[in-house]
C-alpha atoms as a PDB file:
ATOM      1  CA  UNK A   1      21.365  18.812  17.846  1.00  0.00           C
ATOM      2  CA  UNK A   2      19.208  18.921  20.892  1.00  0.00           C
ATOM      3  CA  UNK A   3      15.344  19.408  20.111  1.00  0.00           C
ATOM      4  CA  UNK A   4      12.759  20.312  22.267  1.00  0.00           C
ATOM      5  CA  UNK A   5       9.989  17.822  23.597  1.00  0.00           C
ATOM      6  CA  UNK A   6       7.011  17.459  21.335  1.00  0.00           C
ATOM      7  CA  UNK A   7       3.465  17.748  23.665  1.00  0.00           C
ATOM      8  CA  UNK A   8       1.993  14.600  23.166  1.00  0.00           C
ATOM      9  CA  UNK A   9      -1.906  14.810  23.216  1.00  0.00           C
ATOM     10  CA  UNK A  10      -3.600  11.814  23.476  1.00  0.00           C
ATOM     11  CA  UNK A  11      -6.529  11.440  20.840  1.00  0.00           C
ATOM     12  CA  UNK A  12      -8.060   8.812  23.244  1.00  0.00           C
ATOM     13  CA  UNK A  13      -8.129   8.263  27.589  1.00  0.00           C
ATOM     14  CA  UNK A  14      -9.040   4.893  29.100  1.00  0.00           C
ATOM     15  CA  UNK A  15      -8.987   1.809  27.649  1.00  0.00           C
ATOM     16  CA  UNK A  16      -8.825   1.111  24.111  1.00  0.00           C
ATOM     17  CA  UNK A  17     -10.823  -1.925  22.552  1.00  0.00           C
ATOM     18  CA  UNK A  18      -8.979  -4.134  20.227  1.00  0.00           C
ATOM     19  CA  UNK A  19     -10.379  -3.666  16.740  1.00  0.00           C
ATOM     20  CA  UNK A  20      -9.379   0.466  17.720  1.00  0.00           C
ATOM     21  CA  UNK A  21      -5.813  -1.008  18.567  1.00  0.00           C
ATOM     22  CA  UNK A  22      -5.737  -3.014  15.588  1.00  0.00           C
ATOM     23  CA  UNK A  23      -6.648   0.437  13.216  1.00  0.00           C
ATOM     24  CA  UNK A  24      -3.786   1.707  14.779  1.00  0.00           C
ATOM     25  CA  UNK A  25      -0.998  -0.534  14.550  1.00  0.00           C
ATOM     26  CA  UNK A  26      -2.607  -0.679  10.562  1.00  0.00           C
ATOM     27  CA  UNK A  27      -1.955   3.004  10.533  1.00  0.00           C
ATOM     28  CA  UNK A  28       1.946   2.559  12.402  1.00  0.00           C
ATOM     29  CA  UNK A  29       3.038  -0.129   9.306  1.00  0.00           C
ATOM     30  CA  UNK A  30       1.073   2.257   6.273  1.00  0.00           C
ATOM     31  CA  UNK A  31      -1.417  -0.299   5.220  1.00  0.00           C
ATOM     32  CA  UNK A  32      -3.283   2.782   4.321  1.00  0.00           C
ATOM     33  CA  UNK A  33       0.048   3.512   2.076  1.00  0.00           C
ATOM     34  CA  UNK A  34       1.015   0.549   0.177  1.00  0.00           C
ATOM     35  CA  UNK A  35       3.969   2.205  -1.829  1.00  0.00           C
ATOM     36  CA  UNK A  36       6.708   1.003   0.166  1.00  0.00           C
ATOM     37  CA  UNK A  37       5.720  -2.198  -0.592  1.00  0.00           C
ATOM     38  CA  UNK A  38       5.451  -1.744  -4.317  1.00  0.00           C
ATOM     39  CA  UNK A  39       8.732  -0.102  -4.564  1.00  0.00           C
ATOM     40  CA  UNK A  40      10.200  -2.922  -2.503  1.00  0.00           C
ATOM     41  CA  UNK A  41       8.114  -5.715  -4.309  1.00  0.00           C
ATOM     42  CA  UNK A  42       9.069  -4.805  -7.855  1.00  0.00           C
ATOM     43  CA  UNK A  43      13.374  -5.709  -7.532  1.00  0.00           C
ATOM     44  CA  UNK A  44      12.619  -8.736  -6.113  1.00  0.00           C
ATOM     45  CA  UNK A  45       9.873  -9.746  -8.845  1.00  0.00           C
ATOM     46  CA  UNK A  46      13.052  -8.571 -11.624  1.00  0.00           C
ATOM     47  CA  UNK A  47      15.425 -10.817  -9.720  1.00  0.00           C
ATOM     48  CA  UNK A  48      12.468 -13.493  -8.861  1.00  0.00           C
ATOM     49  CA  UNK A  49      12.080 -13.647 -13.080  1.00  0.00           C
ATOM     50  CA  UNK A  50      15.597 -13.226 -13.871  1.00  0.00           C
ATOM     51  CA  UNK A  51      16.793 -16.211 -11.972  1.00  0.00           C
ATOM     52  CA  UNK A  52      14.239 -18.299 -12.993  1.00  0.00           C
ATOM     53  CA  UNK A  53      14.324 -17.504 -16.894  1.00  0.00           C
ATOM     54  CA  UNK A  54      10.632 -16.378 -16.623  1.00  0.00           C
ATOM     55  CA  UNK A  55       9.291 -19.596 -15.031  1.00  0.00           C
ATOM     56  CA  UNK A  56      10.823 -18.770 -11.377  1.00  0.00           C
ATOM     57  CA  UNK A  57       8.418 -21.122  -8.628  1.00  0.00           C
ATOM     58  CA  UNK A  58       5.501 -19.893  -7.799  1.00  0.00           C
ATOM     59  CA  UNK A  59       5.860 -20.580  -4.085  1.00  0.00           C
ATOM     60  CA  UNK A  60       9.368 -18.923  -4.041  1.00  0.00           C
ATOM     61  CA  UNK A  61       7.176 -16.301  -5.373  1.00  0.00           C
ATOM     62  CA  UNK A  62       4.820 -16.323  -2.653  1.00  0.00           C
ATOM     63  CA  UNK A  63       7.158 -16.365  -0.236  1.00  0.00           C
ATOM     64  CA  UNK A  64       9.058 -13.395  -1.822  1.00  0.00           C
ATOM     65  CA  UNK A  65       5.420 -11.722  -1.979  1.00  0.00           C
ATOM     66  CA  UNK A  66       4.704 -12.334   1.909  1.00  0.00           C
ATOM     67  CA  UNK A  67       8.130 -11.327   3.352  1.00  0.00           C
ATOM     68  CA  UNK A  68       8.318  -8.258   1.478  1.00  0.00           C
ATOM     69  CA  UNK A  69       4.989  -6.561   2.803  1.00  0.00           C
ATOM     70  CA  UNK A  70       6.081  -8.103   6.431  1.00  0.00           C
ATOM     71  CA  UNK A  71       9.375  -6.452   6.005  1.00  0.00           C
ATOM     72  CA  UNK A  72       8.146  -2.832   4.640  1.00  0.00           C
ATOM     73  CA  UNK A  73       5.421  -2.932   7.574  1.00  0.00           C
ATOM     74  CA  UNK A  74       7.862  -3.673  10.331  1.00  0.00           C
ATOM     75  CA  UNK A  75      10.518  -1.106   8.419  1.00  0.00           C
ATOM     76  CA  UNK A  76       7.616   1.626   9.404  1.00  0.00           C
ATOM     77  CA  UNK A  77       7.290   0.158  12.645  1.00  0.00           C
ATOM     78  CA  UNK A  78      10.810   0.652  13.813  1.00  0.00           C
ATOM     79  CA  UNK A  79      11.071   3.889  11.570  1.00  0.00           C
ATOM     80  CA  UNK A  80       8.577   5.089  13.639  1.00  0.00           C
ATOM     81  CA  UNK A  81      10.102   4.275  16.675  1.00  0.00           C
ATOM     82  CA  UNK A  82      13.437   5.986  15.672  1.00  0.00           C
ATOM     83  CA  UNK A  83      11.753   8.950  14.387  1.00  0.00           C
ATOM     84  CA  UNK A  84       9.611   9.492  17.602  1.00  0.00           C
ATOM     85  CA  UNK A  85      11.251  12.684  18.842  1.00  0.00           C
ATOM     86  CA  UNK A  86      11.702  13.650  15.166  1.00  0.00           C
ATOM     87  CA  UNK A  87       8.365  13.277  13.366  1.00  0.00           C
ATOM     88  CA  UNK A  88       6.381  15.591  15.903  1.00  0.00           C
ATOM     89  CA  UNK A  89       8.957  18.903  13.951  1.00  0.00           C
ATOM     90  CA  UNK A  90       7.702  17.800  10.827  1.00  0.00           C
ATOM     91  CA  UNK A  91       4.286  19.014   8.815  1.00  0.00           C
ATOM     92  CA  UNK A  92       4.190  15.381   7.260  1.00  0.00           C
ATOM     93  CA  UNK A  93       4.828  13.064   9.919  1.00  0.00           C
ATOM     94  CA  UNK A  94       3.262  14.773  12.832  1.00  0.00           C
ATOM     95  CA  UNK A  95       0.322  13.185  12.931  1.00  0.00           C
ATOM     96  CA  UNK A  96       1.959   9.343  12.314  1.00  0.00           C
ATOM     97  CA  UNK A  97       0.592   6.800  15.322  1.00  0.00           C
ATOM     98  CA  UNK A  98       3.721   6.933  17.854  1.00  0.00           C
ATOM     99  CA  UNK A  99       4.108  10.935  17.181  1.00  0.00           C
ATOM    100  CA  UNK A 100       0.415  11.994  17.833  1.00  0.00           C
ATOM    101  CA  UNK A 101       0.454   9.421  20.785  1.00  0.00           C
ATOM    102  CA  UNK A 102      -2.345   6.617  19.200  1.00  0.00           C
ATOM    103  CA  UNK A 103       0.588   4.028  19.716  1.00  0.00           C
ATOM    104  CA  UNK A 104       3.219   4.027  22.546  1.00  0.00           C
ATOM    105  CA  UNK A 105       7.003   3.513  21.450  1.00  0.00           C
ATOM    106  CA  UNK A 106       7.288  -0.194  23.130  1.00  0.00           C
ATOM    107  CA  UNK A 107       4.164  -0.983  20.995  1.00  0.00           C
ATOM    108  CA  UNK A 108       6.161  -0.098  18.020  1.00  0.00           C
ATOM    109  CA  UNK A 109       8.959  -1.842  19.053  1.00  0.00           C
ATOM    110  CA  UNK A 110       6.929  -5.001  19.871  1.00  0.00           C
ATOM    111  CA  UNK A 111       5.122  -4.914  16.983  1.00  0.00           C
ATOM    112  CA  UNK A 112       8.183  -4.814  14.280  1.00  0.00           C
ATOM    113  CA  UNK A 113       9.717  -7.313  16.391  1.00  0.00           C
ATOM    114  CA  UNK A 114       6.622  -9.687  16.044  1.00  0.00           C
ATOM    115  CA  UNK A 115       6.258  -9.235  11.894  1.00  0.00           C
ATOM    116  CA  UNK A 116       9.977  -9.922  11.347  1.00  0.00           C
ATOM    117  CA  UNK A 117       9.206 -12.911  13.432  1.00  0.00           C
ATOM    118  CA  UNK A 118       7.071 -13.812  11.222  1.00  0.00           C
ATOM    119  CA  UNK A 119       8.370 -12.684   7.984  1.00  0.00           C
ATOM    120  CA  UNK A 120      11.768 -15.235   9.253  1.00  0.00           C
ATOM    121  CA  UNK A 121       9.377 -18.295   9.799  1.00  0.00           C
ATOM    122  CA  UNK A 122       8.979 -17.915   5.684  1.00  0.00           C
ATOM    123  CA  UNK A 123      12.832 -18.513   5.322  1.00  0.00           C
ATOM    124  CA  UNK A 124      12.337 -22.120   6.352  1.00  0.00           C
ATOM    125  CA  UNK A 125      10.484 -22.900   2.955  1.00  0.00           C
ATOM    126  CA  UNK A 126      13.434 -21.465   1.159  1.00  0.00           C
ATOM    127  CA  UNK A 127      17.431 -23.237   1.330  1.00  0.00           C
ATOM    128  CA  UNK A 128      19.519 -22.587   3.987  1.00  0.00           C
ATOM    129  CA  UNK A 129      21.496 -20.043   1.584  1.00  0.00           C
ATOM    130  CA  UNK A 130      18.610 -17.734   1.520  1.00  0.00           C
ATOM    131  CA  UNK A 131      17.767 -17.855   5.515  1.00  0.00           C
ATOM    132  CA  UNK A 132      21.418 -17.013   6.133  1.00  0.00           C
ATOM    133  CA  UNK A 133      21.930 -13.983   3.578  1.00  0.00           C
ATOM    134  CA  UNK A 134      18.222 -12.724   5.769  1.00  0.00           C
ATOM    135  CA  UNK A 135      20.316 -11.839   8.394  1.00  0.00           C
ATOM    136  CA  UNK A 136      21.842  -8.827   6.754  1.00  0.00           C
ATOM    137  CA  UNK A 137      18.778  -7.731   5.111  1.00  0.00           C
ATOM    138  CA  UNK A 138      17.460  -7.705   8.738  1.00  0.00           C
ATOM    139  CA  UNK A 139      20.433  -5.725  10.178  1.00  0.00           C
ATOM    140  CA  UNK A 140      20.465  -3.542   7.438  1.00  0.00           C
ATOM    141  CA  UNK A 141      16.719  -2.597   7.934  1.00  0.00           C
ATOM    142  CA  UNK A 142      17.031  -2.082  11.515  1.00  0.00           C
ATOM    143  CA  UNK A 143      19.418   0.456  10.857  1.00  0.00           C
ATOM    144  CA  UNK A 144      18.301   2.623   8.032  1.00  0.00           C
ATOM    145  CA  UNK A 145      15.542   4.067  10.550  1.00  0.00           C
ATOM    146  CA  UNK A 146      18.853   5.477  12.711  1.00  0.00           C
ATOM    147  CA  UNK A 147      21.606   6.445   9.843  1.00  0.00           C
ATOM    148  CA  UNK A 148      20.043  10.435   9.672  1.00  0.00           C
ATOM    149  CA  UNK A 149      21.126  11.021  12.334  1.00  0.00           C
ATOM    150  CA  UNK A 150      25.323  10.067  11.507  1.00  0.00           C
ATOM    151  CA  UNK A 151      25.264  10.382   7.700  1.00  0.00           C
ATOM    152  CA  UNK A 152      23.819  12.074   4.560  1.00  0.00           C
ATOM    153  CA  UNK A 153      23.601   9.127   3.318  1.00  0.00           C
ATOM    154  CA  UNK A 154      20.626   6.847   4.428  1.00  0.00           C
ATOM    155  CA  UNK A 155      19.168   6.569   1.130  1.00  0.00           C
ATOM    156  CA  UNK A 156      22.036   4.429   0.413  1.00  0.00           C
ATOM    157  CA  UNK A 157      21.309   2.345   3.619  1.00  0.00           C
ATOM    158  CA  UNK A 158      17.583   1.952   2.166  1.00  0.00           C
ATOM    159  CA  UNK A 159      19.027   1.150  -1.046  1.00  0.00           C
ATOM    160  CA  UNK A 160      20.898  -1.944   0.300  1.00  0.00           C
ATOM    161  CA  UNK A 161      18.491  -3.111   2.407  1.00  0.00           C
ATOM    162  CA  UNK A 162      16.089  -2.701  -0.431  1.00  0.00           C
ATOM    163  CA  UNK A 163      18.227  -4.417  -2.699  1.00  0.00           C
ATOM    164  CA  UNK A 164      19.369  -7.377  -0.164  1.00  0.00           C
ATOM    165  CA  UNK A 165      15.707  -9.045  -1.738  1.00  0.00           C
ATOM    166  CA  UNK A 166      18.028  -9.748  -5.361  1.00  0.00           C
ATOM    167  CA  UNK A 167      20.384 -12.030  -4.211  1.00  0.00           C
ATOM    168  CA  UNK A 168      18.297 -13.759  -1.986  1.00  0.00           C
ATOM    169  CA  UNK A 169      15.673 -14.252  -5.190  1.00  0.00           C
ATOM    170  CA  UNK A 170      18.757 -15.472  -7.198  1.00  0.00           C
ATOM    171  CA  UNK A 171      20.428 -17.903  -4.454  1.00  0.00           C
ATOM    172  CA  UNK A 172      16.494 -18.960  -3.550  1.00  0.00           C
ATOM    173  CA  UNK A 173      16.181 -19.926  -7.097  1.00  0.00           C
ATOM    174  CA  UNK A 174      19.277 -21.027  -8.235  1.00  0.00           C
ATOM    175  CA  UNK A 175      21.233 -21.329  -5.138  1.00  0.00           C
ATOM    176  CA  UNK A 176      24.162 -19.086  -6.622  1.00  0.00           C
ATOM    177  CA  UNK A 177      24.587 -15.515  -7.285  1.00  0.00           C
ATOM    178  CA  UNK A 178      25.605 -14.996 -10.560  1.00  0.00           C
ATOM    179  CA  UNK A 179      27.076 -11.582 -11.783  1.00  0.00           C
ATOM    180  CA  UNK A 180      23.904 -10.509 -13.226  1.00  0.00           C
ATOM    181  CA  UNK A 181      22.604 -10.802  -9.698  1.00  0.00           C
ATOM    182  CA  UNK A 182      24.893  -8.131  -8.827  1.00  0.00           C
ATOM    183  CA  UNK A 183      23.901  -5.851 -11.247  1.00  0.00           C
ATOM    184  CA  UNK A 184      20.189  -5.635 -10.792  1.00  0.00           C
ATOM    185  CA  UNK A 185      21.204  -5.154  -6.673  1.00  0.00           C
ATOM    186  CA  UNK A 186      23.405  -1.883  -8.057  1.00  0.00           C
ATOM    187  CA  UNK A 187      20.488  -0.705 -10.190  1.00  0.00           C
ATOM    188  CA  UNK A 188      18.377  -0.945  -6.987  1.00  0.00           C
ATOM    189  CA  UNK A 189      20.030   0.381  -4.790  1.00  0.00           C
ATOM    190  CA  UNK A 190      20.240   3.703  -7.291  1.00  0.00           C
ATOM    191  CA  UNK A 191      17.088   3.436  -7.811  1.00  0.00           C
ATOM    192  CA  UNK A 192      15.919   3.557  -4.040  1.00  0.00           C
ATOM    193  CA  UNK A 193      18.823   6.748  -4.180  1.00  0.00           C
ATOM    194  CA  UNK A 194      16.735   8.343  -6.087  1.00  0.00           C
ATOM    195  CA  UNK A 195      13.161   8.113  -5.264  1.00  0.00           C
ATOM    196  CA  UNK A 196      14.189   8.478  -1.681  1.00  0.00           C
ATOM    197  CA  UNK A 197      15.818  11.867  -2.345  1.00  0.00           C
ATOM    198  CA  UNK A 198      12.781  12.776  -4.021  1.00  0.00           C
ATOM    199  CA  UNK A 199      11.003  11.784  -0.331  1.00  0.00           C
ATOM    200  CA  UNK A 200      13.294  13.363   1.422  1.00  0.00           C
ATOM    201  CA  UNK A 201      13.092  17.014  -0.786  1.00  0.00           C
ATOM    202  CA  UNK A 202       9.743  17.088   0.004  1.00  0.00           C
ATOM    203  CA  UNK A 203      10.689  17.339   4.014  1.00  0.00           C
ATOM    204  CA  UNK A 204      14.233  19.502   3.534  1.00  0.00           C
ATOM    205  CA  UNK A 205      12.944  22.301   4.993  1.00  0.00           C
ATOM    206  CA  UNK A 206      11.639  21.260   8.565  1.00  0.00           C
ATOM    207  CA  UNK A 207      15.218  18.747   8.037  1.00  0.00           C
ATOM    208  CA  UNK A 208      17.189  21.870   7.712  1.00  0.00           C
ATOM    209  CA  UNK A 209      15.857  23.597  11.221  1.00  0.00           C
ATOM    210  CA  UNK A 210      15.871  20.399  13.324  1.00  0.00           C
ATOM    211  CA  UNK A 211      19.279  18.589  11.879  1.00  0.00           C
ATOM    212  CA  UNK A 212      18.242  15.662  10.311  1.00  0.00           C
ATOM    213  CA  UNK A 213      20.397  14.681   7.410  1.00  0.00           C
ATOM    214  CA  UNK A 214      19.623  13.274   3.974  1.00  0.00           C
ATOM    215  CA  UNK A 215      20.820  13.402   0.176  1.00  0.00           C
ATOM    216  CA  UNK A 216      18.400  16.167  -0.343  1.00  0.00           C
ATOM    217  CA  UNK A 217      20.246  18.515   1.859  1.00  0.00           C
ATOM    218  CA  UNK A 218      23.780  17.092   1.021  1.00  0.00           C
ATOM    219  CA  UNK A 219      23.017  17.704  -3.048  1.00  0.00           C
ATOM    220  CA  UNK A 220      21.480  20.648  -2.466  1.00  0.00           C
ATOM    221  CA  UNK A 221      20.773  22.900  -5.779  1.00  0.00           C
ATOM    222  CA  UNK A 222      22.383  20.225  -7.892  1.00  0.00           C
ATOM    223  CA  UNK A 223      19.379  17.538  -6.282  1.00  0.00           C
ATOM    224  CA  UNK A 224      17.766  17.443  -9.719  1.00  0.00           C
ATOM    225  CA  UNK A 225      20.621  16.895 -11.894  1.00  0.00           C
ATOM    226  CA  UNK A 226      22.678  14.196  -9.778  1.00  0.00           C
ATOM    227  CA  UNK A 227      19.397  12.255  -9.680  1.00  0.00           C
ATOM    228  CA  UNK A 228      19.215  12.502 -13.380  1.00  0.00           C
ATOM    229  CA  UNK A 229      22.489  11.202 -13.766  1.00  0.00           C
ATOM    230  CA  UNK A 230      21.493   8.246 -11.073  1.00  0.00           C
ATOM    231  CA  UNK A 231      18.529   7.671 -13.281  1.00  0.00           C
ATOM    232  CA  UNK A 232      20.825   7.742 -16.414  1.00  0.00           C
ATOM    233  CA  UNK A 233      23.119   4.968 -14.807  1.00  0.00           C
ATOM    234  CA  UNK A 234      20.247   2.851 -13.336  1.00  0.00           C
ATOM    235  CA  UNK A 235      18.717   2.633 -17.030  1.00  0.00           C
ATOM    236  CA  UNK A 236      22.417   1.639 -17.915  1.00  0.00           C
ATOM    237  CA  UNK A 237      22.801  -0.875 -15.721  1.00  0.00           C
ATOM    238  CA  UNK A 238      19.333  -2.465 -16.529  1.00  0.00           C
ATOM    239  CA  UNK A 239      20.222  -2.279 -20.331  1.00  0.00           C
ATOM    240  CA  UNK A 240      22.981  -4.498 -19.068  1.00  0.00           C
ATOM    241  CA  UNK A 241      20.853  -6.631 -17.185  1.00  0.00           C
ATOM    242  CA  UNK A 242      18.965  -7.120 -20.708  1.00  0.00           C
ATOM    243  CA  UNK A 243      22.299  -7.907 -22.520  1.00  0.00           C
ATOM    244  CA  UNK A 244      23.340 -10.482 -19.888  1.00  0.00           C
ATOM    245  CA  UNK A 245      20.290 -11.869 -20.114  1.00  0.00           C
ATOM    246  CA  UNK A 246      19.974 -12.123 -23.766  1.00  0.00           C
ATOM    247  CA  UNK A 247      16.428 -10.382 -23.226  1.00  0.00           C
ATOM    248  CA  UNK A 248      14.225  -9.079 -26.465  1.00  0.00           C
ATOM    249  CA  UNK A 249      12.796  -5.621 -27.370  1.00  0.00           C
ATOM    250  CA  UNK A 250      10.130  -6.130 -25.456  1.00  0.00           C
ATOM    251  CA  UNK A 251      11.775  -6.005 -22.305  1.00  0.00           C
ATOM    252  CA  UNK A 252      13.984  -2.507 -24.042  1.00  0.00           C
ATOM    253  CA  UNK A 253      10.299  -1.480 -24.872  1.00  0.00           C
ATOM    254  CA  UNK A 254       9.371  -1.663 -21.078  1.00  0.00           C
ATOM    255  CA  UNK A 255      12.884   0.178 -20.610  1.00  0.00           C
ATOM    256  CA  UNK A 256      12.002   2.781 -22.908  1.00  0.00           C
ATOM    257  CA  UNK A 257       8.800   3.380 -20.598  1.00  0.00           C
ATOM    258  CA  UNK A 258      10.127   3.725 -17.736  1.00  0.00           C
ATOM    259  CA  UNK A 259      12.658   6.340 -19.318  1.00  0.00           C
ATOM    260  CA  UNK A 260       9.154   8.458 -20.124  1.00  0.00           C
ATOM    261  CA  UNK A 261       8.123   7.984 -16.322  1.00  0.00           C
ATOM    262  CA  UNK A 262      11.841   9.518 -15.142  1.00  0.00           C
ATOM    263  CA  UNK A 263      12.208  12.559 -18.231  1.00  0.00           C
ATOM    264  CA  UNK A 264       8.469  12.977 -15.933  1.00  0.00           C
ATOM    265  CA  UNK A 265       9.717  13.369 -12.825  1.00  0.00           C
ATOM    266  CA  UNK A 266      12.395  15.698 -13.906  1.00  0.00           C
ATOM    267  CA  UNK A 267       9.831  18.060 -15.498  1.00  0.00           C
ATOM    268  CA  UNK A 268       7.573  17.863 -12.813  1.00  0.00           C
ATOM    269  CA  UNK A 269      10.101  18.796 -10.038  1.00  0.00           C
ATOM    270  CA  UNK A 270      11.630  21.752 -11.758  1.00  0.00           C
ATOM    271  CA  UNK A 271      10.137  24.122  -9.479  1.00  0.00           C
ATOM    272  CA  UNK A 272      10.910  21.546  -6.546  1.00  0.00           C
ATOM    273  CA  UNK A 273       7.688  22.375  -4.830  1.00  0.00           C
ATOM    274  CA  UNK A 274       7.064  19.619  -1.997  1.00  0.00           C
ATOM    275  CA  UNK A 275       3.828  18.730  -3.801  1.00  0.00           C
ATOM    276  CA  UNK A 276       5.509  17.733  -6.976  1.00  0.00           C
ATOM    277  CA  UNK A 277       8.674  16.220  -5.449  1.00  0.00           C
ATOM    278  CA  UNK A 278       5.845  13.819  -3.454  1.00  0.00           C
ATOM    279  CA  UNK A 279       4.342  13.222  -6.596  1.00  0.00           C
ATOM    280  CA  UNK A 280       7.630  12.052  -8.502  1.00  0.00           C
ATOM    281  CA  UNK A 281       8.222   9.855  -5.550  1.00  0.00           C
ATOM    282  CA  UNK A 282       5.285   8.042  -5.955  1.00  0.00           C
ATOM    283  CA  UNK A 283       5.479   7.614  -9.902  1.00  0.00           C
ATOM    284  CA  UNK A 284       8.124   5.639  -9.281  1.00  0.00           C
ATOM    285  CA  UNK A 285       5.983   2.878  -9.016  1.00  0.00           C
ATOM    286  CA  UNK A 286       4.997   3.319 -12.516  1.00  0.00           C
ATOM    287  CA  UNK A 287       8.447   2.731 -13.035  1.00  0.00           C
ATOM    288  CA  UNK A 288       9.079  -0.010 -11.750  1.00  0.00           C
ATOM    289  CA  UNK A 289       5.795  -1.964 -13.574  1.00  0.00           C
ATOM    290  CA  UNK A 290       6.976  -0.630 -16.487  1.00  0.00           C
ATOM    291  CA  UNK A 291      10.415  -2.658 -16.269  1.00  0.00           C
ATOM    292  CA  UNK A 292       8.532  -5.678 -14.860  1.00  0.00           C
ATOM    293  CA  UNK A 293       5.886  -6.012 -17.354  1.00  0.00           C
ATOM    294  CA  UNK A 294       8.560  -5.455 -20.109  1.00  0.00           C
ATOM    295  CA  UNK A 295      10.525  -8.570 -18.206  1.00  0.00           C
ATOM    296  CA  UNK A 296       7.361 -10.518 -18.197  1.00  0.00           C
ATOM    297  CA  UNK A 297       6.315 -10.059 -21.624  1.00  0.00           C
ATOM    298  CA  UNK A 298       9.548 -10.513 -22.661  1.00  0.00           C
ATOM    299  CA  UNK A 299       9.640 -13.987 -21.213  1.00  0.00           C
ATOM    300  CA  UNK A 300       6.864 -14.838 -21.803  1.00  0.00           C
ATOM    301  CA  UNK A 301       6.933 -14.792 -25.390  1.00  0.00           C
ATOM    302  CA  UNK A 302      10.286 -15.176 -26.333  1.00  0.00           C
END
């Protein structure tokens, strides 16, 4: 579908100092908006924990800690990029850096090429394993940004590339990917399913009138009760995770939480009103403490 040209208006002529550049490029990678690191931070910190029975290294840790926020900030950066004749029909993006012209689209480009630059000069603290399973988490990132365009199905894209951070926990830890390693990557991936559709309801309407796809649109009045039986399976899957594991109740306890946070979402999106829809999106990182601290707790005094 062919859209028409968004007028550009630039917010600022002449030259622009650095520390005004600087606010900008903050603005083009969400520092302002640190939930897409959360969301990304807390599978890897279940895997991180998992692999290493509750005593995983602290500088694998780090690491893991570092590359995630360098990953989610260069995600925006090329998200941006892709989105840059997209995000100008859309109430909620319009005013995003490369859309209300504060950052150029080669600035975007150069700067998620430069923080997954970076974010790869952490892999060679971690084994070789780890550095070469990157490479798909990298390609799989790069192209989330593009899939709306082809498929109704980027959230599952996201998901992956999302969930790419599990196995590299388990092989950084353990070098080996054990079966359990496998099922926390399914559980995130379904988990990114559904708090992305939840994103992406919020938007379905300016979607609808300028073609972009998403699960939103393809679930359409059944949205709410396929992602309730996503969430239903994800909880499933972690439960396994806990048997595999041979975790305690404490870890079921943080389960049982983040069961309360999801039965909240549902009730809250009933009406799916983009307000509340936004709002369920972002309890999801409730969520995902919840299952953490249970995991923590669990280890820590078992």
């Amino acid at each position: 579908m062919t859209m028409p040209d968004v007028k550009i208006e630039k917010l600022r002529t002449g030259p622009v100092s650095w520390s005004e550049r600087l606010r900008r490029y903050a603005l083009l990678i969400r520092l302002h908006k640190p939930i897409g690191i959360l969301l990304l931070l807390w599978p890897s910190l279940w895997a991180l924990w998992v692999a290493g029975a509750g005593q995983p290294p602290w500088q694998i840790v780090l690491i893991f800690v570092a590359g995630v926020a360098l990953m989610r900030s260069a995600g925006c950066a090329i998200n941006d990029f892709a989105d840059r004749h997209i995000d100008g029909h859309v109430a909620r993006t319009r005013e995003r850096p490369v859309a209300s012209g504060l950052v150029s689209p080669a600035e975007a480009l150069g700067v998620f090429v430069i923080l997954s630059l970076i974010a790869f000069c952490l892999l060679f603290f971690l084994n070789w394993q780890t550095m070469a399973l990157s490479v798909g988490a990298a390609m799989l990132a790069a192209a989330y940004p593009f899939m709306k365009r082809y498929t109704h199905l980027p959230q599952v894209v996201l998901g992956a590339a999302f969930g790419w951070a599990v196995p590299m926990a388990f092989m950084a830890v353990t070098q080996s990917m054990p079966p359990v390693a496998w099922v926390i990557f399914a559980a995130t991936l379904l988990w990114a399913l559904i708090y992305d559709t939840q994103y992406a309801m919020v938007d379905r309407e300016d979607d609808l009138k300028i073609g972009v796809k998403s699960t939103a649109i393809l679930f359409g009045r059944h949205d709410l009760l396929i992602i309730g039986l996503l969430q239903v399976i994800m909880l499933l899957l972690l439960i396994l995770t806990g048997w595999m594991t041979e975790r305690g109740w404490i870890f079921y306890a943080g389960l049982l939480v983040g069961g309360g946070f999801f039965l909240y979402q549902q009730a809250i999106c009933r009406e799916r009103s983009p307000k509340a829809c936004f709002e369920a999106f972002l309890n999801n990182n409730h969520f995902g403490m919840a299952v953490f601290l249970g995991l923590l707790l669990d280890y820590a005094l078992a």
